[in-house]
PDB file of N, CA and C in Angstrom:
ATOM      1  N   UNK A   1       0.825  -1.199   0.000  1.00  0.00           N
ATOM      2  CA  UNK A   1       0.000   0.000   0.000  1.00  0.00           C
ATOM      3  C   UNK A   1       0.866   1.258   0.000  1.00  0.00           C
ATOM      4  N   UNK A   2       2.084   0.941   0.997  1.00  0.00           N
ATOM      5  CA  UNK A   2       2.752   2.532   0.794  1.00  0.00           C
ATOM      6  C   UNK A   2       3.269   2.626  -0.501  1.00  0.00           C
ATOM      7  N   UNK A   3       3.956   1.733  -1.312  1.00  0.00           N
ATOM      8  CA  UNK A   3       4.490   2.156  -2.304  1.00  0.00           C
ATOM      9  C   UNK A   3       3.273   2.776  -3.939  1.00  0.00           C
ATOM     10  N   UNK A   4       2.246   2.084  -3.537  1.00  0.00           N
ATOM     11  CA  UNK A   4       1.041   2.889  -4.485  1.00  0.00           C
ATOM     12  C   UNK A   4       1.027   4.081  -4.246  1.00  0.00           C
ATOM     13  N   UNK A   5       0.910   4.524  -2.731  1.00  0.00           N
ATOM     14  CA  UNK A   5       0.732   5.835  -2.344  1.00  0.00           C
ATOM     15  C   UNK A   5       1.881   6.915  -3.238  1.00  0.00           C
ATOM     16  N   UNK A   6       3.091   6.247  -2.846  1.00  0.00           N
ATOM     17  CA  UNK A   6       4.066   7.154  -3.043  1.00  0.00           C
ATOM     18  C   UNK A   6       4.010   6.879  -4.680  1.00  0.00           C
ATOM     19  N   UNK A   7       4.231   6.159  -5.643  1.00  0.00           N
ATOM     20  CA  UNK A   7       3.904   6.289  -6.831  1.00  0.00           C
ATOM     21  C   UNK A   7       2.717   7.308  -7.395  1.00  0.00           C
ATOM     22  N   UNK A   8       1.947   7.444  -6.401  1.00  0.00           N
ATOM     23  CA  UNK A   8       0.758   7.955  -6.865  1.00  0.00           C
ATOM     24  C   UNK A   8       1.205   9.587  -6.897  1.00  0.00           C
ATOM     25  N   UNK A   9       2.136   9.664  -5.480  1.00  0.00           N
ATOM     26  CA  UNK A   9       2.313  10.926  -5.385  1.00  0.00           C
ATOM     27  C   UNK A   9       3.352  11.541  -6.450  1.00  0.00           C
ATOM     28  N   UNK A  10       4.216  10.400  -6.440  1.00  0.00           N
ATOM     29  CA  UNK A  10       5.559  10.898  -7.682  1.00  0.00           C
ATOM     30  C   UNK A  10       5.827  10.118  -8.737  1.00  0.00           C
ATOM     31  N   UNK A  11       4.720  10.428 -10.037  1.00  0.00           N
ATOM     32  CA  UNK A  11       4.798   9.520 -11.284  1.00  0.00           C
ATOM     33  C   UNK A  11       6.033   9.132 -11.484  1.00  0.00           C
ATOM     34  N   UNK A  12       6.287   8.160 -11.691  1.00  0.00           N
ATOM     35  CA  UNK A  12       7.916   8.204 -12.778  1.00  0.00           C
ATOM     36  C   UNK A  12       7.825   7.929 -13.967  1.00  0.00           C
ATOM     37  N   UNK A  13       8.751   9.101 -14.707  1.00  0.00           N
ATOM     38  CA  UNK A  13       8.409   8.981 -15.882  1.00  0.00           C
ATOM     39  C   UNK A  13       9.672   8.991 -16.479  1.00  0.00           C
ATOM     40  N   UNK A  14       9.796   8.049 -17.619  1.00  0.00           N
ATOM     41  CA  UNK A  14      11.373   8.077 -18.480  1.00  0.00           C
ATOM     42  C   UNK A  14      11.780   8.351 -19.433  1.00  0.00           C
ATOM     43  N   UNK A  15      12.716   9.453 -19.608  1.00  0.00           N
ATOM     44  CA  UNK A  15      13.534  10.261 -20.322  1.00  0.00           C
ATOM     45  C   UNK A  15      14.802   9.693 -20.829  1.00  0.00           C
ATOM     46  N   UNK A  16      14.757   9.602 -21.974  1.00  0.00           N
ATOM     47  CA  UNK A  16      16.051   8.892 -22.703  1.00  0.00           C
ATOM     48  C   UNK A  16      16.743   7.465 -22.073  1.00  0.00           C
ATOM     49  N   UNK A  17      15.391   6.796 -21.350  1.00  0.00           N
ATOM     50  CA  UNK A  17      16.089   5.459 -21.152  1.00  0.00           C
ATOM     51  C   UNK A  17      16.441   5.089 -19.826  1.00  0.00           C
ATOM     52  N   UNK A  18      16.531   6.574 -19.249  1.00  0.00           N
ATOM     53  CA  UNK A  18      16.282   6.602 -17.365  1.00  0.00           C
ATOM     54  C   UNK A  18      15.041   7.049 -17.052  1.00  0.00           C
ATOM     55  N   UNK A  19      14.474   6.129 -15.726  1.00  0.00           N
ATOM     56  CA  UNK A  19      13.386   6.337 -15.099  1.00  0.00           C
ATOM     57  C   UNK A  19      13.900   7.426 -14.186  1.00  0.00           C
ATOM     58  N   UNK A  20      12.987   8.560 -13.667  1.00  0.00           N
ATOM     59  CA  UNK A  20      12.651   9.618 -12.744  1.00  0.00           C
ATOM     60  C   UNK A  20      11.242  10.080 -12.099  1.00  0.00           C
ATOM     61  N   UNK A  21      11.459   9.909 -10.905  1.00  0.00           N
ATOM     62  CA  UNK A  21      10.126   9.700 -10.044  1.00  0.00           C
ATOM     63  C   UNK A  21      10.338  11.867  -9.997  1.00  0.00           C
ATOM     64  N   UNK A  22       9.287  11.834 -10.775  1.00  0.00           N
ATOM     65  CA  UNK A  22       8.647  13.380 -10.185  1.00  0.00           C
ATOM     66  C   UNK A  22       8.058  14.147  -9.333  1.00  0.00           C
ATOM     67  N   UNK A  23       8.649  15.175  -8.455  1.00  0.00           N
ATOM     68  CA  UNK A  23       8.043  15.225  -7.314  1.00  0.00           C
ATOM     69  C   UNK A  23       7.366  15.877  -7.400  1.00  0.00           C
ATOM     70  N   UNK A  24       6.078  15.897  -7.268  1.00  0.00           N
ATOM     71  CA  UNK A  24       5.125  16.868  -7.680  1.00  0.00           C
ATOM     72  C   UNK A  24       4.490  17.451  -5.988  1.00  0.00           C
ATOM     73  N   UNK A  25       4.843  17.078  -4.826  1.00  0.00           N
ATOM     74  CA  UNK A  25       4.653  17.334  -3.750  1.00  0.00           C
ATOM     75  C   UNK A  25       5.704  18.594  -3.828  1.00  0.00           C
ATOM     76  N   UNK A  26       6.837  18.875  -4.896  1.00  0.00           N
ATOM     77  CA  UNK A  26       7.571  19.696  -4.575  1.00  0.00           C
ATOM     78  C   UNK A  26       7.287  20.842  -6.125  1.00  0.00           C
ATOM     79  N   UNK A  27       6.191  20.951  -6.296  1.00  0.00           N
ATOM     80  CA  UNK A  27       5.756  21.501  -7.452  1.00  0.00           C
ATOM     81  C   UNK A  27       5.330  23.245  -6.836  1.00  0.00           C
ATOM     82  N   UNK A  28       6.075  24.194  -8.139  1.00  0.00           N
ATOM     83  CA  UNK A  28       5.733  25.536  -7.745  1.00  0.00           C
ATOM     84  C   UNK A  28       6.223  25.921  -9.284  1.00  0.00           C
ATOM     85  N   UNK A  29       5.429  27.518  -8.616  1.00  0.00           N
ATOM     86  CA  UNK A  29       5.888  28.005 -10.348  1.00  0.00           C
ATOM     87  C   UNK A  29       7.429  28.689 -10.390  1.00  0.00           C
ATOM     88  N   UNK A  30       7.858  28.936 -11.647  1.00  0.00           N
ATOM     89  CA  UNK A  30       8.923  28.805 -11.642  1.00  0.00           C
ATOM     90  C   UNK A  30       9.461  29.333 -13.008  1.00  0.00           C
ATOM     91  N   UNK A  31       9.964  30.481 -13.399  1.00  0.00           N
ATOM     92  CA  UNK A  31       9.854  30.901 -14.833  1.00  0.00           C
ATOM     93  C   UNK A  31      11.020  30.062 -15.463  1.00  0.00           C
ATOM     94  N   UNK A  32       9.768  29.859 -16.408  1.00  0.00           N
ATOM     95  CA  UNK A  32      10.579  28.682 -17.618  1.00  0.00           C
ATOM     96  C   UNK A  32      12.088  28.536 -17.797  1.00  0.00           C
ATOM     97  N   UNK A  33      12.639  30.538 -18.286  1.00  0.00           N
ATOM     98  CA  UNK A  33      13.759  30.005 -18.444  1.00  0.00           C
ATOM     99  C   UNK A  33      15.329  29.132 -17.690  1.00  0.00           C
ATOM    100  N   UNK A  34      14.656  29.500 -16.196  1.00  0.00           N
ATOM    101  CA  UNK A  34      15.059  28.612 -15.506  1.00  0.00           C
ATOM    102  C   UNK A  34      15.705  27.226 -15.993  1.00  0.00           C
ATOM    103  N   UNK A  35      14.334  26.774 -16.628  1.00  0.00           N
ATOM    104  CA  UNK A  35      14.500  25.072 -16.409  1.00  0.00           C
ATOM    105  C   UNK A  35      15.304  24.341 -17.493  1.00  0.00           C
ATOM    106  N   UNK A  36      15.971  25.196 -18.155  1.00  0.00           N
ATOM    107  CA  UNK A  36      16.852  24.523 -19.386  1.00  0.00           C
ATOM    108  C   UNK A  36      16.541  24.208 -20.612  1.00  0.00           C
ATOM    109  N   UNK A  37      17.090  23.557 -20.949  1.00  0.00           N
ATOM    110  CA  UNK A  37      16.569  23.232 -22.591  1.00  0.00           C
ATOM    111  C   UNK A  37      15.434  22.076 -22.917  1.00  0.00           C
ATOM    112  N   UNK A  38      14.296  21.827 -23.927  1.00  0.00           N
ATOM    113  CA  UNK A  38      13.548  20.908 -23.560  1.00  0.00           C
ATOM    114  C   UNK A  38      14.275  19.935 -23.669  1.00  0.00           C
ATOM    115  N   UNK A  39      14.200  18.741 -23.038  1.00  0.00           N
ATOM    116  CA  UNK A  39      14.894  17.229 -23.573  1.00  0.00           C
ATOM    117  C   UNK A  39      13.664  16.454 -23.722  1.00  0.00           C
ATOM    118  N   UNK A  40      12.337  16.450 -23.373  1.00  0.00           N
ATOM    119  CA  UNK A  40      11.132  15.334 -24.474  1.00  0.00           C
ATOM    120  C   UNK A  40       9.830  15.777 -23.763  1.00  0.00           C
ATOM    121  N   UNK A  41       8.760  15.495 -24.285  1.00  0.00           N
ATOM    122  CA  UNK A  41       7.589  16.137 -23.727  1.00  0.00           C
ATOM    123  C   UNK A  41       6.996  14.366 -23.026  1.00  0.00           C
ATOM    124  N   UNK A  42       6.534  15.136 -21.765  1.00  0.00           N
ATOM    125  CA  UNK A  42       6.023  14.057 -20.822  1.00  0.00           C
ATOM    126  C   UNK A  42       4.681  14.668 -20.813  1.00  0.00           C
ATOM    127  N   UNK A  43       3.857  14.689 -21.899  1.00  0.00           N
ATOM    128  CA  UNK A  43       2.743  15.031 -22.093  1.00  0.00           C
ATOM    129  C   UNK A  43       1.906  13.929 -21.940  1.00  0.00           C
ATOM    130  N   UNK A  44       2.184  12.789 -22.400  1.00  0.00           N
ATOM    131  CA  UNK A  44       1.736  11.195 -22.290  1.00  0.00           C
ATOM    132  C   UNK A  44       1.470  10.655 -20.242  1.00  0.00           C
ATOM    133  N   UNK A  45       1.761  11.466 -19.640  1.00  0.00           N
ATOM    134  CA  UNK A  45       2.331  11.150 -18.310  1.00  0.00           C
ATOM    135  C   UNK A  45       0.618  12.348 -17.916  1.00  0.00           C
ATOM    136  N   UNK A  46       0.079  12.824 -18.341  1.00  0.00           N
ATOM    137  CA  UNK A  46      -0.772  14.069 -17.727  1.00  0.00           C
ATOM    138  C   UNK A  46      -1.689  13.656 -17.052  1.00  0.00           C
ATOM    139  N   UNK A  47      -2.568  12.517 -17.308  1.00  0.00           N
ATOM    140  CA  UNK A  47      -3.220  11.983 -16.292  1.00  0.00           C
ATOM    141  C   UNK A  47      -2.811  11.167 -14.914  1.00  0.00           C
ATOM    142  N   UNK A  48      -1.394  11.227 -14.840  1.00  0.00           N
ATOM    143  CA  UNK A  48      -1.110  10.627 -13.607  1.00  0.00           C
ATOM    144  C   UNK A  48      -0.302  12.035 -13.067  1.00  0.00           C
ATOM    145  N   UNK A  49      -0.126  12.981 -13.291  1.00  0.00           N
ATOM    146  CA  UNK A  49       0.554  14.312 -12.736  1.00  0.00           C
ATOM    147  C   UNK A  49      -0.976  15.201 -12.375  1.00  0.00           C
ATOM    148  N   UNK A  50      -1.738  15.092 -13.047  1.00  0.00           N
ATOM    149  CA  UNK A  50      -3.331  15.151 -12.741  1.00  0.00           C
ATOM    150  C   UNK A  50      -3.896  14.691 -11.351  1.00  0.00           C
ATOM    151  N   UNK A  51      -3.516  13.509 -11.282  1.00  0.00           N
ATOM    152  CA  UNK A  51      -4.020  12.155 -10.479  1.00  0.00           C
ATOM    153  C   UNK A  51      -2.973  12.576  -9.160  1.00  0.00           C
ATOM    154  N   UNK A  52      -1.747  13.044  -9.394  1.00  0.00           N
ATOM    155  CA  UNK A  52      -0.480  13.466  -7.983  1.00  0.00           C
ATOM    156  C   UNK A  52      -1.159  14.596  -7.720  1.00  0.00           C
ATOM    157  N   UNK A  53      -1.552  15.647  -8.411  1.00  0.00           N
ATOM    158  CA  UNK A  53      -1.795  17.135  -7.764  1.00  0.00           C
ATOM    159  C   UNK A  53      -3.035  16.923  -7.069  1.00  0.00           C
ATOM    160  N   UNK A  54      -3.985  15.724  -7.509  1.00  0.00           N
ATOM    161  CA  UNK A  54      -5.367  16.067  -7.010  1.00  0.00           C
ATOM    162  C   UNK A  54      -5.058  15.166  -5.643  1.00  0.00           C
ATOM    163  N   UNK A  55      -4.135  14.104  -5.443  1.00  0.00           N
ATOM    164  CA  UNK A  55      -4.252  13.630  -4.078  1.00  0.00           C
ATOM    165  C   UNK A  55      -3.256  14.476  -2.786  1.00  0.00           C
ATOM    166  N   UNK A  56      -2.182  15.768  -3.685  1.00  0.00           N
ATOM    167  CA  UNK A  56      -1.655  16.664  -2.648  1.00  0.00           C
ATOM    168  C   UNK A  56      -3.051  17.436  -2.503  1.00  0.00           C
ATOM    169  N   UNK A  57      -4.017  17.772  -3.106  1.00  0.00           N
ATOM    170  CA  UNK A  57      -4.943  19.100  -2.633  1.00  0.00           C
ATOM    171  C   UNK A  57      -5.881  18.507  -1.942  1.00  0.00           C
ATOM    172  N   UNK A  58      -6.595  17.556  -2.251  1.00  0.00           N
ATOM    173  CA  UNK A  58      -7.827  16.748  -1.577  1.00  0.00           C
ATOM    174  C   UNK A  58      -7.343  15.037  -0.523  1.00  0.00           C
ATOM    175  N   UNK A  59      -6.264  14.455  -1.063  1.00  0.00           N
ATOM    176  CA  UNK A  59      -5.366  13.715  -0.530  1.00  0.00           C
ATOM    177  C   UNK A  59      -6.763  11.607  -0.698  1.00  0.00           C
ATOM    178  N   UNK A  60      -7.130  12.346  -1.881  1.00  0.00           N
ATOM    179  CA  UNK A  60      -7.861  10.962  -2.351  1.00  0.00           C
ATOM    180  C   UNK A  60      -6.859  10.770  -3.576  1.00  0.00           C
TER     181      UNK A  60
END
């Protein structure tokens, strides 16, 4: 059960062949150019970054 939880909270999603658990408990805004260059769109991943933000705000 804990490890659903914590999956639930931090999708992992993989970028060029490495897995990375996303922390979305550590999610804020943050101007873009900050964050570097794109390296791949984790657009495919939106319903489970969906699914992390709605169990940090409501915690279902």
């Amino acid at each position: 059960m804990k490890e659903q939880v914590i999956t639930k909270l931090c999708p992992i999603v993989e970028i060029n062949g490495a897995k990375y658990a996303a922390l979305t408990q550590q999610l804020a805004g943050i101007d873009r150019t900050l964050l570097g260059a794109e390296v791949t769109s984790i657009s495919d991943c939106r319903a489970e970054f969906i699914d992390a933000i709605d169990l940090i705000a409501s915690g279902i």
